[in-house]
Structures are given as structure tokens and as C-alpha cells.
C-alpha atoms as a PDB file:
ATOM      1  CA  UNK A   1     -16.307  16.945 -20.040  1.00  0.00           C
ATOM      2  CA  UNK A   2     -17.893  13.674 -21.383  1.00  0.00           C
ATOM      3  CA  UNK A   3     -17.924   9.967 -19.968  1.00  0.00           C
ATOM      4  CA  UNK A   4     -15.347   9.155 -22.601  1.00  0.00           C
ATOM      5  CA  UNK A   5     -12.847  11.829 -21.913  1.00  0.00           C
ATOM      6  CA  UNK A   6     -13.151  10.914 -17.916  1.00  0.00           C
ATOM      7  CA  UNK A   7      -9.707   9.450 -16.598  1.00  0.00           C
ATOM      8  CA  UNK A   8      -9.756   6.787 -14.134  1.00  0.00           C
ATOM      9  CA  UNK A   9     -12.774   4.045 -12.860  1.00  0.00           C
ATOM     10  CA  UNK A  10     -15.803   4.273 -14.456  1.00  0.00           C
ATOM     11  CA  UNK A  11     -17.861   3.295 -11.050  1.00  0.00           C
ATOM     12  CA  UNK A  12     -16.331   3.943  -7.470  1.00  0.00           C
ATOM     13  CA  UNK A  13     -14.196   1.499  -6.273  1.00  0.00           C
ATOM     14  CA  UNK A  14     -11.122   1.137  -3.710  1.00  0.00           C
ATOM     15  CA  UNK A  15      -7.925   1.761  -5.332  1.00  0.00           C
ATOM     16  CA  UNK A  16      -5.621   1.414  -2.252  1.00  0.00           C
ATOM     17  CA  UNK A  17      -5.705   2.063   1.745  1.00  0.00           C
ATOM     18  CA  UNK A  18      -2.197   3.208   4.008  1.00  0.00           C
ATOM     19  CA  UNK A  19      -2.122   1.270   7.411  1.00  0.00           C
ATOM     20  CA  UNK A  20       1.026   2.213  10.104  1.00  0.00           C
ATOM     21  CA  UNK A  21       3.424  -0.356  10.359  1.00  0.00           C
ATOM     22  CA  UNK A  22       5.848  -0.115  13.075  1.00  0.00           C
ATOM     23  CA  UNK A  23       7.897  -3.263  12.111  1.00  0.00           C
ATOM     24  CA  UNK A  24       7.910  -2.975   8.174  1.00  0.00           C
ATOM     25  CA  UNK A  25       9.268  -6.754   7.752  1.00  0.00           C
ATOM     26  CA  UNK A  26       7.148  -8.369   9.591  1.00  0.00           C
ATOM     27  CA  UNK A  27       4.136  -6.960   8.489  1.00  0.00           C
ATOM     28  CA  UNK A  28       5.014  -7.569   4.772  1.00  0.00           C
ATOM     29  CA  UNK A  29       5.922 -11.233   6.145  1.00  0.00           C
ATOM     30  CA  UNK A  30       2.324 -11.427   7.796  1.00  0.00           C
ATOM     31  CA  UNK A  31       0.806  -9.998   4.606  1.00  0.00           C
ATOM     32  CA  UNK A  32       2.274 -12.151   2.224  1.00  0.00           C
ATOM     33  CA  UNK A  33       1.637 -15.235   4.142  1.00  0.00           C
ATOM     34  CA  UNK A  34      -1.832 -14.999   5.048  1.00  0.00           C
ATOM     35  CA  UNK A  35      -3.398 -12.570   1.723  1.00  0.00           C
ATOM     36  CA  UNK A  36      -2.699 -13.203  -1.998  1.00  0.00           C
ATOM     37  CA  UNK A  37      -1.101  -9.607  -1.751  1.00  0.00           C
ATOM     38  CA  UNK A  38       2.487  -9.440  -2.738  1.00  0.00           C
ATOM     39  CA  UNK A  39       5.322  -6.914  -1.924  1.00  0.00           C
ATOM     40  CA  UNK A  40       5.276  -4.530  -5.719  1.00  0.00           C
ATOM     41  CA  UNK A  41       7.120  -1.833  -4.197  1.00  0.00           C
ATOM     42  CA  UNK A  42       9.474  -0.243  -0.839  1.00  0.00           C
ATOM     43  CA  UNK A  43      10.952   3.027  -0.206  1.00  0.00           C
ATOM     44  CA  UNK A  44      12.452   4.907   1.830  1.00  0.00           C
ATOM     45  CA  UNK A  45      12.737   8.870   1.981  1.00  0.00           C
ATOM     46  CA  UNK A  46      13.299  11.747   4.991  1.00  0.00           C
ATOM     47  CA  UNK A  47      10.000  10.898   6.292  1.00  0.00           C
ATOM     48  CA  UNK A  48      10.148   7.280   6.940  1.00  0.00           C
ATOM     49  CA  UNK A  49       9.473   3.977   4.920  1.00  0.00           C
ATOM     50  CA  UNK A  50       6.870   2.900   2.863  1.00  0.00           C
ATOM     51  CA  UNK A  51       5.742  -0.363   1.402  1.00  0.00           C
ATOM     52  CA  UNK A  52       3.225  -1.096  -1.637  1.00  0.00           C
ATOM     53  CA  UNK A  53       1.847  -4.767  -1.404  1.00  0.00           C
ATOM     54  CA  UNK A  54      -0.808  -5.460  -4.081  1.00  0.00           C
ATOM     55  CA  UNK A  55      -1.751  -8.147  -6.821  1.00  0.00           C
ATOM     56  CA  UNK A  56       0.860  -8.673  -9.364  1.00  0.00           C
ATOM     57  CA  UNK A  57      -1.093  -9.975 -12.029  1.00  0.00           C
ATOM     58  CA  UNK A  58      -4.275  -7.348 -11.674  1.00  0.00           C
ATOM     59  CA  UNK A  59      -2.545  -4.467 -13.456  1.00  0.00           C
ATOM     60  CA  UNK A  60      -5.702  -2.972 -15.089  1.00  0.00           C
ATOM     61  CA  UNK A  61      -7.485  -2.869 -12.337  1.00  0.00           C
ATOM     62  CA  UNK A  62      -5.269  -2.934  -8.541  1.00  0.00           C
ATOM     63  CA  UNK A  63      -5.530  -2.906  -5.396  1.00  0.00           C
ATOM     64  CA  UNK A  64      -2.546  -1.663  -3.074  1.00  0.00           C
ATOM     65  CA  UNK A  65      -2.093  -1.603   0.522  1.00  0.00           C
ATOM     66  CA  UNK A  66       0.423   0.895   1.346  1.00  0.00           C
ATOM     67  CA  UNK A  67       2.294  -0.095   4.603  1.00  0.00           C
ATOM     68  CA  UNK A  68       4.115   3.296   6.117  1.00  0.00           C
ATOM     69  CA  UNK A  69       6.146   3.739   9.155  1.00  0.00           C
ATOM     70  CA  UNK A  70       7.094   7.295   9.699  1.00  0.00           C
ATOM     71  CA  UNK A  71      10.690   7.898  11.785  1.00  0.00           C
ATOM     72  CA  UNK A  72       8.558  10.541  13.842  1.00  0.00           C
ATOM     73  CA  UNK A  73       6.644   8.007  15.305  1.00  0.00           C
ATOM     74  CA  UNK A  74       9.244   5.397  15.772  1.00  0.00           C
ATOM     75  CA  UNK A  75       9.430   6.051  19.597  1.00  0.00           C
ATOM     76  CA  UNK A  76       5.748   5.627  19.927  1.00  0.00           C
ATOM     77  CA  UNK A  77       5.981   2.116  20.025  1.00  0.00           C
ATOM     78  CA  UNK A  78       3.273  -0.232  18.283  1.00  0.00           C
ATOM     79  CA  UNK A  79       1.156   2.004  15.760  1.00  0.00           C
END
């Protein structure tokens, strides 16, 4: 396969990073206030919640954080 059929960066870079958020609001709160990263995306599925915060405006080349909170570890407290 050649350079120009290669999908994806052409040098290695982050793309995005998944931190544990046991109180989902407030950490996109904290986010939002002290980064430039907005809220782009938030789910919810069997496993727990997820939240994408990133740069609006850099759609060719982003950054997410993914915020997750899973309900298995809800008892554990902070995470």
C-alpha cells in the first residue's frame, strides 16, 4: 500500500484520550469553563454514559476528550 492510499494522519499525532468521570455534569462544566473544549457529543447506553468534548471549529484535524462514567463503577465513589 502507498503513502497516498494510507487513511488517516500522515505523522502521529493524538486524536483523542477517555478520562473517568464520576459526576458527568460537572466535569463537562469544569471543562468548558477552564479549556476551549466544547461539549460535541453525550450518550448513554447499558454500560454507562459517555461524553465527547472537543473543538468545534477543528473538524479536519480534532481533538476529543471522551469523558465516561461506567454504572459498574458508580458505587466506587470518585474515579
Amino acid at each position: 500500500m502507498g503513502d497516498h492510499d494510507r487513511v488517516g494522519p500522515k505523522t502521529p499525532r493524538w486524536t483523542h484520550i477517555a478520562l473517568p468521570a464520576h459526576d458527568m455534569d460537572a466535569s463537562i462544566e469544569w471543562y468548558e469553563k477552564h479549556t476551549p473544549l466544547r461539549l460535541l457529543e453525550r450518550r448513554e447506553d447499558a454500560d454507562g454514559y459517555g461524553a465527547w468534548l472537543g473543538h468545534p471549529e477543528h473538524n479536519d484535524n480534532p481533538f476529543i476528550l471522551v469523558l465516561v462514567s461506567f454504572f459498574k463503577d458508580q458505587d466506587k465513589g470518585q474515579q
